[in-house]
N, C-alpha and C. Protein backbone atom coordinates (compact mmCIF):
# COMPACT_ATOMS: atom_id res chain seq x y z
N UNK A 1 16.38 85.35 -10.94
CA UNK A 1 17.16 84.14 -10.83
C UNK A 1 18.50 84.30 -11.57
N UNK A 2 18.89 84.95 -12.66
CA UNK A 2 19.81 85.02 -13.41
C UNK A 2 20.81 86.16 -12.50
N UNK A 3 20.31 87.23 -11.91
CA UNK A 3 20.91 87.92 -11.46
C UNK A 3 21.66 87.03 -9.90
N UNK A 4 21.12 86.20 -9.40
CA UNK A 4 21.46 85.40 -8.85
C UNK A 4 22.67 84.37 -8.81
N UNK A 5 22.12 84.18 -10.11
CA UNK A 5 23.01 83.44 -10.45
C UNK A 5 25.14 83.83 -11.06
N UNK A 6 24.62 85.26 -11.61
CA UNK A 6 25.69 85.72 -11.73
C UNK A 6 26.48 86.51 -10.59
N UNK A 7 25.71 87.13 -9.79
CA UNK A 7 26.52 87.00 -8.31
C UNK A 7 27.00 85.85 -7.81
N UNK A 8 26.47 85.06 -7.73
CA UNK A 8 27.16 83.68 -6.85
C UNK A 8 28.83 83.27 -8.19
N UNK A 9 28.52 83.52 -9.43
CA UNK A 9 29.29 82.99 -10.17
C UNK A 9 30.63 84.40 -10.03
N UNK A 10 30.19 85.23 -9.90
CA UNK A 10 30.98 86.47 -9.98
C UNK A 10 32.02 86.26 -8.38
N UNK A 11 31.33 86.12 -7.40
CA UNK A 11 31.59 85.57 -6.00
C UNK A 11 32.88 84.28 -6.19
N UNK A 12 32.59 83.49 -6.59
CA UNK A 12 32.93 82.36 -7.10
C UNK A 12 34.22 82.73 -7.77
N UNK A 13 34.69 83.23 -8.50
CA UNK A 13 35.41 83.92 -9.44
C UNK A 13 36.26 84.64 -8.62
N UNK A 14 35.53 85.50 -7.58
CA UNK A 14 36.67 86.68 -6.51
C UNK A 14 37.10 85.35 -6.05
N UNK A 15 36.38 84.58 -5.52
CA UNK A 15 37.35 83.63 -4.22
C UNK A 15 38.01 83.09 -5.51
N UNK A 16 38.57 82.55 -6.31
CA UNK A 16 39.14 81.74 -7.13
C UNK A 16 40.77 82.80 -7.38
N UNK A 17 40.39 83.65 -7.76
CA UNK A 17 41.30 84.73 -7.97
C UNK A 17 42.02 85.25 -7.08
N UNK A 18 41.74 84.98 -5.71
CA UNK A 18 42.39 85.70 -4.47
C UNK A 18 43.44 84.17 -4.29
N UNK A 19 43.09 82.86 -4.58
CA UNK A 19 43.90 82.14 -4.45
C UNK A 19 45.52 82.21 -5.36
N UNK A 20 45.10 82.97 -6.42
CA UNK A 20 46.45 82.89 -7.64
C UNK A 20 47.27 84.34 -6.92
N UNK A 21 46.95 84.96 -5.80
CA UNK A 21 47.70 86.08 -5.60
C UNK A 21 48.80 85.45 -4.99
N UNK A 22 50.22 86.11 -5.20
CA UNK A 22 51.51 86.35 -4.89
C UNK A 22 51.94 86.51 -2.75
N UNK A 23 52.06 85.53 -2.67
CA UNK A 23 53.08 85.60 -0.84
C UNK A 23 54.00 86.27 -0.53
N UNK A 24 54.09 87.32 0.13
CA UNK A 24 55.12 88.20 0.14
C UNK A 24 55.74 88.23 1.63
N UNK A 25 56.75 87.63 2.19
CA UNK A 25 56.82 87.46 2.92
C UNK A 25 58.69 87.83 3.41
N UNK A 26 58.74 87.90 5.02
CA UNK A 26 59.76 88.47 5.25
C UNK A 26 60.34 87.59 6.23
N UNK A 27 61.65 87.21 6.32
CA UNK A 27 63.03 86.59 7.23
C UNK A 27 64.27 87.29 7.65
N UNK A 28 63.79 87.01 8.87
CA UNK A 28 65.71 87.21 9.38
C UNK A 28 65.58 88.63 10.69
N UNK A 29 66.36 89.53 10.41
CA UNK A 29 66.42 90.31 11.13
C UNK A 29 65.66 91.75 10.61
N UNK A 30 64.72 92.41 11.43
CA UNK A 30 64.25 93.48 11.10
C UNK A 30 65.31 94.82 11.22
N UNK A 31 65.92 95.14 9.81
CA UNK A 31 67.09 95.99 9.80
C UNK A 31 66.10 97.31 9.95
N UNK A 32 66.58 97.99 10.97
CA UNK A 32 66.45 99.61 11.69
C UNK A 32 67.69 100.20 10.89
N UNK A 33 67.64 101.19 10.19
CA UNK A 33 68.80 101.76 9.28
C UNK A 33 69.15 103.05 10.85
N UNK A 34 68.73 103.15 10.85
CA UNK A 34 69.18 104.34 12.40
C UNK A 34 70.07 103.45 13.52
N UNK A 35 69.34 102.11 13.92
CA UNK A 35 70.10 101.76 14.95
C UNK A 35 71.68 101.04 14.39
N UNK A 36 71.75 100.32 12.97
CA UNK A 36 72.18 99.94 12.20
C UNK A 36 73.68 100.96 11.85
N UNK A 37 73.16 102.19 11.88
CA UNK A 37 74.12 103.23 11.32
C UNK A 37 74.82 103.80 12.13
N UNK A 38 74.14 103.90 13.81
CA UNK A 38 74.75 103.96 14.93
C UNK A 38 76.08 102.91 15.12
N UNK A 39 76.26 101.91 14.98
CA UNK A 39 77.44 101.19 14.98
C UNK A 39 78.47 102.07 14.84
N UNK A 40 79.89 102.20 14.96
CA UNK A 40 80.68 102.68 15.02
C UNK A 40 82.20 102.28 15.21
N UNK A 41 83.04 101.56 13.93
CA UNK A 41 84.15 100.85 14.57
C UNK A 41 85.06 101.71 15.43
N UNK A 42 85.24 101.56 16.28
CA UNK A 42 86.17 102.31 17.36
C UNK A 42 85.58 102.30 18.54
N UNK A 43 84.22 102.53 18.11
CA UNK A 43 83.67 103.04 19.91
C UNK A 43 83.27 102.23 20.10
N UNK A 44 82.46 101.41 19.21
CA UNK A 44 81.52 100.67 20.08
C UNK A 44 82.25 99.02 20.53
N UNK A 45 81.38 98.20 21.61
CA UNK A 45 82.32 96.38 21.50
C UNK A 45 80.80 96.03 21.16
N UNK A 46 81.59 94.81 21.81
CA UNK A 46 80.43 93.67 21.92
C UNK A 46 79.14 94.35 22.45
N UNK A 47 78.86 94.58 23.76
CA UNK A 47 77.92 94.87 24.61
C UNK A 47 77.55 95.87 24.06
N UNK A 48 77.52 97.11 23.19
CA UNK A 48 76.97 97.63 22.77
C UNK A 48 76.00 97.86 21.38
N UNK A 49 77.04 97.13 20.58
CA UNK A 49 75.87 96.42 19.90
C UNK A 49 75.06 95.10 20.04
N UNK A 50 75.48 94.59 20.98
CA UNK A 50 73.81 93.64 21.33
C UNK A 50 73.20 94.34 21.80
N UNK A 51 73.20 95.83 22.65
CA UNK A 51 72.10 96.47 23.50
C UNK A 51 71.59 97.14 22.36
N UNK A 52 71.64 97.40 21.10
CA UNK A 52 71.86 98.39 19.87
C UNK A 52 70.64 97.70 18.41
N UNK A 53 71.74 96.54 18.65
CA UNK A 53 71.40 95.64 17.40
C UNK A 53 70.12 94.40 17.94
N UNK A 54 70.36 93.89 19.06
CA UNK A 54 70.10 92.79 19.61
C UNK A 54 70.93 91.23 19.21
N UNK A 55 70.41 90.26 19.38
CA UNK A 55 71.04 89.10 18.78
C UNK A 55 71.75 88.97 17.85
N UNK A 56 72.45 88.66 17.17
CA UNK A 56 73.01 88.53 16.00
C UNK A 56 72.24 87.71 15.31
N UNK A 57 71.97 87.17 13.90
CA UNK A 57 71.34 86.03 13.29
C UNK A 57 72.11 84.61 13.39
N UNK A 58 73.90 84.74 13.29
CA UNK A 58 74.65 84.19 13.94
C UNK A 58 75.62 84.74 13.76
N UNK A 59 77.04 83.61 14.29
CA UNK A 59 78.37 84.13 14.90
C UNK A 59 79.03 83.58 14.07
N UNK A 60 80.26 84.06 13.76
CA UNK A 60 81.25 83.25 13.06
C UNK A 60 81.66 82.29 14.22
N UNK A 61 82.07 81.50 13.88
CA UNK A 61 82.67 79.77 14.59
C UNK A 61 84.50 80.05 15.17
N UNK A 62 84.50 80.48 13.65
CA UNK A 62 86.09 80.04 13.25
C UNK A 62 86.81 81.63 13.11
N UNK A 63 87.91 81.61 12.98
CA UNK A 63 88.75 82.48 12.61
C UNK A 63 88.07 84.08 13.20
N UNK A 64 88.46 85.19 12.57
CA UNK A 64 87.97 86.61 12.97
C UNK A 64 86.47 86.50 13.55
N UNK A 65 86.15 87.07 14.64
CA UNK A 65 84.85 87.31 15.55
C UNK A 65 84.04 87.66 14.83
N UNK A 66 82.94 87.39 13.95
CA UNK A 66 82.07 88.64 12.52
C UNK A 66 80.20 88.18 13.32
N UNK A 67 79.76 89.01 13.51
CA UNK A 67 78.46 89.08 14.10
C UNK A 67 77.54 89.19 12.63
N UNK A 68 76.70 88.27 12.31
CA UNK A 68 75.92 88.32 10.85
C UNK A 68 74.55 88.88 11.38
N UNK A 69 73.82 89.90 11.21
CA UNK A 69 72.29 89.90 10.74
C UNK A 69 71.91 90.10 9.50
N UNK A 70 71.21 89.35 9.24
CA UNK A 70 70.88 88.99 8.25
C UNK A 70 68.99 88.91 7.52
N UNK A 71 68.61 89.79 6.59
CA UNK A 71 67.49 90.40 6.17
C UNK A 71 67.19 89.58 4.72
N UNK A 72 65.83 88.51 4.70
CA UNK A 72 65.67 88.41 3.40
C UNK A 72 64.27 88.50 3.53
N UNK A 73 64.05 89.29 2.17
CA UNK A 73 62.95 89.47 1.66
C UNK A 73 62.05 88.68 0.35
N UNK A 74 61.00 87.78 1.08
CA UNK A 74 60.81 86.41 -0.15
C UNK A 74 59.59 86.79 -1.04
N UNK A 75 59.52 86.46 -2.47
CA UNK A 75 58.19 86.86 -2.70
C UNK A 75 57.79 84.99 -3.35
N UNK A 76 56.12 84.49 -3.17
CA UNK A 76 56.10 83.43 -3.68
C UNK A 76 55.10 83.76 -4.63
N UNK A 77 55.23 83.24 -6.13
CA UNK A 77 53.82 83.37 -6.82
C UNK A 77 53.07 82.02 -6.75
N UNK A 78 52.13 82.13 -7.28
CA UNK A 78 51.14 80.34 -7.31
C UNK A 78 51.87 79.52 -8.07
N UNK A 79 51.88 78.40 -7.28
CA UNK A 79 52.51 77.44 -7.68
C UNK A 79 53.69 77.34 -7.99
N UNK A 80 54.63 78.43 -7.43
CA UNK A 80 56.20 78.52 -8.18
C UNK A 80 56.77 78.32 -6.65
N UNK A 81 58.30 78.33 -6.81
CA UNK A 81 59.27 78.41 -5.20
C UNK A 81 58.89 79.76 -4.84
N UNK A 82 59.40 79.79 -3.32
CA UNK A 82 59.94 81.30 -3.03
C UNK A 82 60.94 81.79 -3.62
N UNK A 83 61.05 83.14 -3.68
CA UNK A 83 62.43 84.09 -4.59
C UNK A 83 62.70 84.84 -4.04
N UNK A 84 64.15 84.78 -3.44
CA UNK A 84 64.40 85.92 -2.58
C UNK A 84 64.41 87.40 -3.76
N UNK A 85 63.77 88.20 -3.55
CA UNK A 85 63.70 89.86 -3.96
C UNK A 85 64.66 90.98 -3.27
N UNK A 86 65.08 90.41 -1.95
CA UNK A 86 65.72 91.54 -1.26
C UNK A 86 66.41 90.69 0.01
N UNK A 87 67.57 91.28 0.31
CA UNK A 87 68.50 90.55 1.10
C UNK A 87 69.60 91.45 1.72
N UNK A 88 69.59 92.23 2.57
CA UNK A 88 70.73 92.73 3.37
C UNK A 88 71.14 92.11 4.30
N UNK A 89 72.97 92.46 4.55
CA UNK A 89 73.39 91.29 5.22
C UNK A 89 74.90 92.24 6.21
N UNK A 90 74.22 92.22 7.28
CA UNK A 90 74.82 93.59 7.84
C UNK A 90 75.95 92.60 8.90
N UNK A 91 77.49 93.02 8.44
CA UNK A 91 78.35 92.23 9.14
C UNK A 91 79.26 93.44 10.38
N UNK A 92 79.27 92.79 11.36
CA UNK A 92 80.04 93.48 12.65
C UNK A 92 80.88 92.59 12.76
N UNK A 93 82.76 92.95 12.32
CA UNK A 93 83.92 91.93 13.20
C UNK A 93 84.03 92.82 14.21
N UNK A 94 84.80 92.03 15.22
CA UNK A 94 85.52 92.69 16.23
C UNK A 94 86.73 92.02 16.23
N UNK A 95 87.71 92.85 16.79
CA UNK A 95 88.83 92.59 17.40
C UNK A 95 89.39 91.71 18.58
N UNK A 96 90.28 91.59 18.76
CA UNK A 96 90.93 90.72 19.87
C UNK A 96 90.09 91.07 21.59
N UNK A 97 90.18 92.34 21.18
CA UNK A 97 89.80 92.79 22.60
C UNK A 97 88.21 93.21 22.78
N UNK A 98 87.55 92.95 21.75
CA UNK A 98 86.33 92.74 21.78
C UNK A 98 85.10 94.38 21.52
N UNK A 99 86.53 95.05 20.47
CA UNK A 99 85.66 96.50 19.87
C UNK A 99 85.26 96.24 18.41
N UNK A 100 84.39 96.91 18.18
CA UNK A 100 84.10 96.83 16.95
C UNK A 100 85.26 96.90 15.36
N UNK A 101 85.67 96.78 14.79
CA UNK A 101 86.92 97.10 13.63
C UNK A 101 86.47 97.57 12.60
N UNK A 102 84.88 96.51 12.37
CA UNK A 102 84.70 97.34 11.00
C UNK A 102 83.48 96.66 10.89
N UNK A 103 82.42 97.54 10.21
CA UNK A 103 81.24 97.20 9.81
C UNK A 103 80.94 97.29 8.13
N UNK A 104 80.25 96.43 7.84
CA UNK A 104 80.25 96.12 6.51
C UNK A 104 79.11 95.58 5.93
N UNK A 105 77.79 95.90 4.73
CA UNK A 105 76.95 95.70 4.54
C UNK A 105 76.98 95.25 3.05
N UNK A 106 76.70 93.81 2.83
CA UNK A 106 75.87 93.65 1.42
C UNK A 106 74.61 93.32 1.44
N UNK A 107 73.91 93.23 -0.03
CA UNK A 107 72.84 92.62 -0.31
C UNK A 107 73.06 91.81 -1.29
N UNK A 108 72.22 92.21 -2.27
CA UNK A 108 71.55 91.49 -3.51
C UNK A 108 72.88 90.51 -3.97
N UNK A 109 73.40 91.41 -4.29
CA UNK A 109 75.12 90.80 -5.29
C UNK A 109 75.68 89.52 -4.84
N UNK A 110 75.64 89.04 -3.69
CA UNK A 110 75.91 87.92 -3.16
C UNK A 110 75.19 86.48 -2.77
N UNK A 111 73.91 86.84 -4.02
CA UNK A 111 73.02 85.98 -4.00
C UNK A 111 73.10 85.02 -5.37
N UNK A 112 73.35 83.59 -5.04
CA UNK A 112 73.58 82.72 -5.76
C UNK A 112 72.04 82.08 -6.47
N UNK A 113 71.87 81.98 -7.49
CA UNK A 113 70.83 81.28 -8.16
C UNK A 113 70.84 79.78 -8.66
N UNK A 114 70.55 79.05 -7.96
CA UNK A 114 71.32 77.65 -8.46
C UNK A 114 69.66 76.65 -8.67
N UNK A 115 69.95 76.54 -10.42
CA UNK A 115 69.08 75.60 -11.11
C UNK A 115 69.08 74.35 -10.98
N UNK A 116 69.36 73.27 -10.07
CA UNK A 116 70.08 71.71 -10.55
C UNK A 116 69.02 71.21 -11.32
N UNK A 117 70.01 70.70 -12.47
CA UNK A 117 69.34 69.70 -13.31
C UNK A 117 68.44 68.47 -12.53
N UNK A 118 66.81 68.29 -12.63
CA UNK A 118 66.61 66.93 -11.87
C UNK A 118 65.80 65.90 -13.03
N UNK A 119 66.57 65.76 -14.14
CA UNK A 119 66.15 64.82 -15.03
C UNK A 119 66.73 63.51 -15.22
N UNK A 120 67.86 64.11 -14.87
CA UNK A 120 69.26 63.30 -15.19
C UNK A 120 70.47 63.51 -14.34
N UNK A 121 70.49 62.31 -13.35
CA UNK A 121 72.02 62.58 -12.83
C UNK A 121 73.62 61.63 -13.69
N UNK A 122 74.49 62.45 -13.87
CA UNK A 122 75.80 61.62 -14.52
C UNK A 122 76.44 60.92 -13.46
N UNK A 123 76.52 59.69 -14.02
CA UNK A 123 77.63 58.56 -13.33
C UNK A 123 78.36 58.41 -13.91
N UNK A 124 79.42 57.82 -13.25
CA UNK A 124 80.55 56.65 -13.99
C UNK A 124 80.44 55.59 -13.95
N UNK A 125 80.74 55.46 -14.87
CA UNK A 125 80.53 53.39 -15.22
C UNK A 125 79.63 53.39 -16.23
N UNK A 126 78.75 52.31 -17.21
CA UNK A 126 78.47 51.95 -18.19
C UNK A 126 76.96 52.26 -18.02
N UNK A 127 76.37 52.58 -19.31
CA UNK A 127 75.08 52.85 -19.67
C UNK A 127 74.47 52.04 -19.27
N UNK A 128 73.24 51.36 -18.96
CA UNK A 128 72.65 50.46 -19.54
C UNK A 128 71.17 50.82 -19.44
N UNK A 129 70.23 49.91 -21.12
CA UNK A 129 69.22 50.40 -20.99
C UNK A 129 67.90 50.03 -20.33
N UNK A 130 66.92 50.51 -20.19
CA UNK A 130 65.85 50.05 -19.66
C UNK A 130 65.64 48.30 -19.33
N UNK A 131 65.64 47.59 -20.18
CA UNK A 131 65.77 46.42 -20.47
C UNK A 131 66.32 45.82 -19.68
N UNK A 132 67.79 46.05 -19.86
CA UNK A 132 68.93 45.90 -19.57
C UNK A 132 69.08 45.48 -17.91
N UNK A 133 68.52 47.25 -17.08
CA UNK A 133 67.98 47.15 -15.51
C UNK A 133 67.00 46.08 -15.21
N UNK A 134 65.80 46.03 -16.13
CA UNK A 134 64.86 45.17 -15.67
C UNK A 134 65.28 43.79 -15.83
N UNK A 135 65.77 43.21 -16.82
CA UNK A 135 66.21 41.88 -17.13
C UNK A 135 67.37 41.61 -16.37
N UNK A 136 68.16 42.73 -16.01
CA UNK A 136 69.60 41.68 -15.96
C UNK A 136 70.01 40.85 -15.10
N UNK A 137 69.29 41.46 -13.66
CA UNK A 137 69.70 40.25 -12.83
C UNK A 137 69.29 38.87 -12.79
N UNK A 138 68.22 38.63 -13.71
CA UNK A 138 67.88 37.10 -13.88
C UNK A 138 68.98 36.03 -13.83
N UNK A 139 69.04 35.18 -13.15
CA UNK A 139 69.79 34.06 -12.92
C UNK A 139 71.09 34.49 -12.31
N UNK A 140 71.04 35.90 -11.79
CA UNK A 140 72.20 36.37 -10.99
C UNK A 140 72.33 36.01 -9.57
N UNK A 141 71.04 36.28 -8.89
CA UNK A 141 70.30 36.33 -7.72
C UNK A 141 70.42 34.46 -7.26
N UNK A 142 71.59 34.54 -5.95
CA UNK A 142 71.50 33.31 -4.87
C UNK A 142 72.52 32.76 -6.12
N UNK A 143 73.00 33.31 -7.29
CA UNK A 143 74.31 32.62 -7.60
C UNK A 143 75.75 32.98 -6.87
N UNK A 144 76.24 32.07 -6.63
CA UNK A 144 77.89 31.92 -6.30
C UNK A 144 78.83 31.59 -6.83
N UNK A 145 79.62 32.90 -7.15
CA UNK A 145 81.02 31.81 -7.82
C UNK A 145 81.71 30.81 -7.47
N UNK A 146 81.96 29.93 -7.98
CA UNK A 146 82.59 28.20 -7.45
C UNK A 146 81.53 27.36 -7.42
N UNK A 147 79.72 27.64 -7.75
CA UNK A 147 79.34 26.22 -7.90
C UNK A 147 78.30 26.52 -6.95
N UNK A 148 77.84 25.00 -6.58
CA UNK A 148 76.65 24.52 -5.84
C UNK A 148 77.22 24.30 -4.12
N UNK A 149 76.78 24.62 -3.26
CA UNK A 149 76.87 23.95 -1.94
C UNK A 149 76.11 22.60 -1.70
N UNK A 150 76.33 22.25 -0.42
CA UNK A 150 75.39 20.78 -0.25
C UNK A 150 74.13 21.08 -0.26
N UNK A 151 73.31 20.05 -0.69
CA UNK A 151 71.67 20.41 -0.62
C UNK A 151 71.95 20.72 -1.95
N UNK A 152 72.46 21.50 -2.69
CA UNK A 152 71.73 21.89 -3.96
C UNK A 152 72.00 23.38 -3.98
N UNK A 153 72.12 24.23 -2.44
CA UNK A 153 72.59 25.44 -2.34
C UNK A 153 73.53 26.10 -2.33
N UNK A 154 73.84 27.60 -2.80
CA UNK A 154 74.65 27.79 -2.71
C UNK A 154 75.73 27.91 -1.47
N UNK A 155 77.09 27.66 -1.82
CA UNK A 155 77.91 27.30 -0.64
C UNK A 155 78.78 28.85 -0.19
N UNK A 156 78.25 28.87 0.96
CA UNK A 156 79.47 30.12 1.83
C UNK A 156 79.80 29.80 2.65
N UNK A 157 80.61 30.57 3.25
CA UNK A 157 81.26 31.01 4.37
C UNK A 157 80.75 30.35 5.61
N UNK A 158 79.48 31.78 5.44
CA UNK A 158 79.03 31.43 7.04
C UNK A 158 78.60 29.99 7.74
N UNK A 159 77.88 29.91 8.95
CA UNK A 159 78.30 29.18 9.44
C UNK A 159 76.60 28.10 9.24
N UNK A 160 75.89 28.38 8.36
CA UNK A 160 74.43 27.63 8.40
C UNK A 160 74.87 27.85 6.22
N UNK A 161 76.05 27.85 5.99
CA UNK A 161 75.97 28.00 4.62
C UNK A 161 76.05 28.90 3.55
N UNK A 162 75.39 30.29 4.39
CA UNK A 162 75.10 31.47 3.39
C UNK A 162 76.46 32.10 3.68
C-alpha cells in the first residue's frame, strides 16, 4: 500500500512539474539563410524574390518600396509574459523600376523593452483624496447654477425643463 501510494504521489508530482515548464514558441517568417542570401541587389526585382522569399510579412505604405520579413522567436515561463529571445528582420527596398537596391538585416538591437508603470497614472489638475472622490459630489448632483426651476426643479434650457 505505501509503495502505492508513493507512485501515485510521485505521478502526481511529474504531472505538476510538467505544468511549470517554459513555452517556446516561434512567429513570423521561417528565415532560410540560403534562400535569404540568394537575394542580390542588382539582379534580382520584385518577382524574384517573391518566387525566392515568398510573401513579405509586410510592405512599406509610404515613401521607398522596403519588403519586411520578419522572424521572432518567443520564450514564455509560468506565469510570466512572452519574451522575445530572438528576432531577425530581413529588409528588401527596391527601386523606382522595381529591382532590388539593397538588402539589409537586423535583429536583436532594435528591440525595445518597455515597462509602463500600472500603479499610478500622472494628471494635471489637483490631487484629491480618497474621501474627497467619495464625498464630493454630495449636494452637487441635479444642482444648477441660478437657483430652482418651477416645481421645485431645477431650471434649463431644454424644452420639458432639463
Amino acid at each position: 500500500m505505501k509503495q502505492l501510494g508513493a507512485a501515485s504521489a510521485l505521478t502526481l508530482l511529474a504531472l505538476m512539474a510538467g505544468g511549470c515548464a517554459s513555452i517556446k514558441d516561434h512567429r513570423g517568417y521561417l528565415i532560410d539563410p540560403a534562400l535569404t542570401g540568394s537575394v542580390q541587389p542588382g539582379i534580382d526585382n520584385r518577382t524574384s524574390v517573391e518566387r525566392a522569399l515568398g510573401q513579405p510579412t509586410f510592405k512599406s505604405e509610404f515613401g521607398k518600396q522596403i519588403w519586411y520579413y520578419v522572424s521572432i522567436d518567443t520564450r514564455q515561463r509560468p506565469f510570466k509574459r512572452p519574451e522575445a529571445k530572438a528576432q531577425n528582420v530581413l529588409m528588401v527596398s527596391f527601386d523606382q523600376k522595381g529591382n532590388v537596391a539593397s538588402v539589409e538585416r537586423r535583429g536583436m538591437e532594435k528591440v525595445v523593452a518597455l515597462n509602463p508603470d500600472s500603479h499610478k497614472t500622472p494628471t494635471l489638475g489637483r490631487t484629491r483624496s480618497f474621501f474627497e472622490d467619495l464625498f464630493g459630489n454630495i449636494g452637487s448632483v441635479g444642482a444648477v447654477p441660478g437657483g430652482q426651476g418651477p416645481g421645485g426643479g431645477p431650471a434649463g434650457s431644454g424644452p420639458n425643463g432639463s
